[in-house]
Protein backbone atom coordinates (compact mmCIF):
# COMPACT_ATOMS: atom_id res chain seq x y z
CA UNK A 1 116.40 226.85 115.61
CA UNK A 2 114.89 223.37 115.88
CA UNK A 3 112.42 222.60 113.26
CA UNK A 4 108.51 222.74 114.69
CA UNK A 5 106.90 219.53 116.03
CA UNK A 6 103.94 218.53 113.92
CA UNK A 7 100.55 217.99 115.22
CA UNK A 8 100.48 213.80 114.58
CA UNK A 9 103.86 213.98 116.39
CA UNK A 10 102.47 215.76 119.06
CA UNK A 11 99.73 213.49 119.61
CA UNK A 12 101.76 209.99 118.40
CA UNK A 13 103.69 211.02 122.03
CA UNK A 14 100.64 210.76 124.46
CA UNK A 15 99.35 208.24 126.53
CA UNK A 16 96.18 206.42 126.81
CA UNK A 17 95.07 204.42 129.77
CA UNK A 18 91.55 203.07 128.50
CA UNK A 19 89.33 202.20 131.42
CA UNK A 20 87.41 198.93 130.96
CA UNK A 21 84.12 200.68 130.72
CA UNK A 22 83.38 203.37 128.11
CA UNK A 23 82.91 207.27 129.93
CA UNK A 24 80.73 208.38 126.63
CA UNK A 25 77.76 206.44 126.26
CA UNK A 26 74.27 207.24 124.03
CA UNK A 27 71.17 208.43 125.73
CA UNK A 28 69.70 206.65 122.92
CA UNK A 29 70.31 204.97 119.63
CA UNK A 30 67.27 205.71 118.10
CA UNK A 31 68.35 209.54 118.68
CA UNK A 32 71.27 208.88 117.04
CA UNK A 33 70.17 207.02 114.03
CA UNK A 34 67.93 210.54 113.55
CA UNK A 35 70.36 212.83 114.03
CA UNK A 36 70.80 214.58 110.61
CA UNK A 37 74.09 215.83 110.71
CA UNK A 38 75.69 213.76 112.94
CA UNK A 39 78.28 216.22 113.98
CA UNK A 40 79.94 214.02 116.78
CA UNK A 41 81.65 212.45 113.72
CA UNK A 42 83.12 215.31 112.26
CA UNK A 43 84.11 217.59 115.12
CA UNK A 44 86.08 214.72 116.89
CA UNK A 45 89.94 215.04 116.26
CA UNK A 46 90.57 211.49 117.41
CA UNK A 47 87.78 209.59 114.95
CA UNK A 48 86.10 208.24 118.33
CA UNK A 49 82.88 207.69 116.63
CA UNK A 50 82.00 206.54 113.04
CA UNK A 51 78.81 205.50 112.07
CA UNK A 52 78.06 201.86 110.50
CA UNK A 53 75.80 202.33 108.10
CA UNK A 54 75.39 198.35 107.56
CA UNK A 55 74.08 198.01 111.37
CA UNK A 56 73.09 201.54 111.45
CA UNK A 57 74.64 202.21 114.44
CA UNK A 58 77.11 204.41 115.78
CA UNK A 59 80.42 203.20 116.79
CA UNK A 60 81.96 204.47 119.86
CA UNK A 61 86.03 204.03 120.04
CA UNK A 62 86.39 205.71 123.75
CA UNK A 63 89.91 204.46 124.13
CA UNK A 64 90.81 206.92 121.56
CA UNK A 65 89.28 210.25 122.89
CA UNK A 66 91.61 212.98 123.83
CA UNK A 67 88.72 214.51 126.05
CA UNK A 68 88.52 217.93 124.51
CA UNK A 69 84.49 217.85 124.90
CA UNK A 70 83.73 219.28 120.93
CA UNK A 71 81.47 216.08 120.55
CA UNK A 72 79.51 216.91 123.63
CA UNK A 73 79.12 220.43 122.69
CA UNK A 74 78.53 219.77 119.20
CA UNK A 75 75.91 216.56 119.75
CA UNK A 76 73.78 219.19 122.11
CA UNK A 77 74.15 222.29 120.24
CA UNK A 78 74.04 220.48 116.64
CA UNK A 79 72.67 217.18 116.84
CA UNK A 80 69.80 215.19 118.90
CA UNK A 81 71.41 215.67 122.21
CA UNK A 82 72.22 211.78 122.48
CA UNK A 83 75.59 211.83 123.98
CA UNK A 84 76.64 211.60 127.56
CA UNK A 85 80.07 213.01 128.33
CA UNK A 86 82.27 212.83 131.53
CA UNK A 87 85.27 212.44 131.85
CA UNK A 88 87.04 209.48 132.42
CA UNK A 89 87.39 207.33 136.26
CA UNK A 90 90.72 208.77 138.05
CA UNK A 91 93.92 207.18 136.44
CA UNK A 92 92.38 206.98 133.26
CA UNK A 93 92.17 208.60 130.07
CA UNK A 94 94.86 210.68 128.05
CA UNK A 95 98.24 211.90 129.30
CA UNK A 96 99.70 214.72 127.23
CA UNK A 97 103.39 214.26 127.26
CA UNK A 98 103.83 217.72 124.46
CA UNK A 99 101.57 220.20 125.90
């Protein structure tokens, strides 16, 4: 039996096609910066957003998301309900190539 393929190989095999615009975007970043728990952060599995503490600021890497929604639901279940989710314009986004 062939040995199992690991999760980062899994994902190291999709494909992104990053749109020129961002499709997650911040109702506000005043929300944001008072957001206690910031859960966007730590529910992503592709580290889309990370917080910059020098600009205060949160950082939004979009061409990285793998669209599974857990930062929507978390940011309006968890946090200040800030983020705006959809997914992205036809062509573009992630292309699982390993199920």
């Amino acid at each position: 039996m062939a040995g199992r393929i690991s999760v980062s190989e899994r994902l190291g095999a999709d494909a992104f096609n990053s749109d020129k615009t961002s499709h997650l975007r911040l109702v506000s970043d005043d929300l944001c910066r008072s957001c206690p728990r910031k859960p966007c952060i730590t529910v992503c599995p592709a580290q889309v957003y990370e917080w910059e503490p020098g600009q205060n600021k949160l950082l939004i890497h979009y061409e990285n998301c793998l669209e599974t929604g857990a930062c929507r639901v978390a940011c309006q279940e968890l946090g200040n309900k800030s983020l705006v989710w959809a997914y992205p314009g036809a062509g573009h986004g992630v292309q699982y190539r390993l199920g």
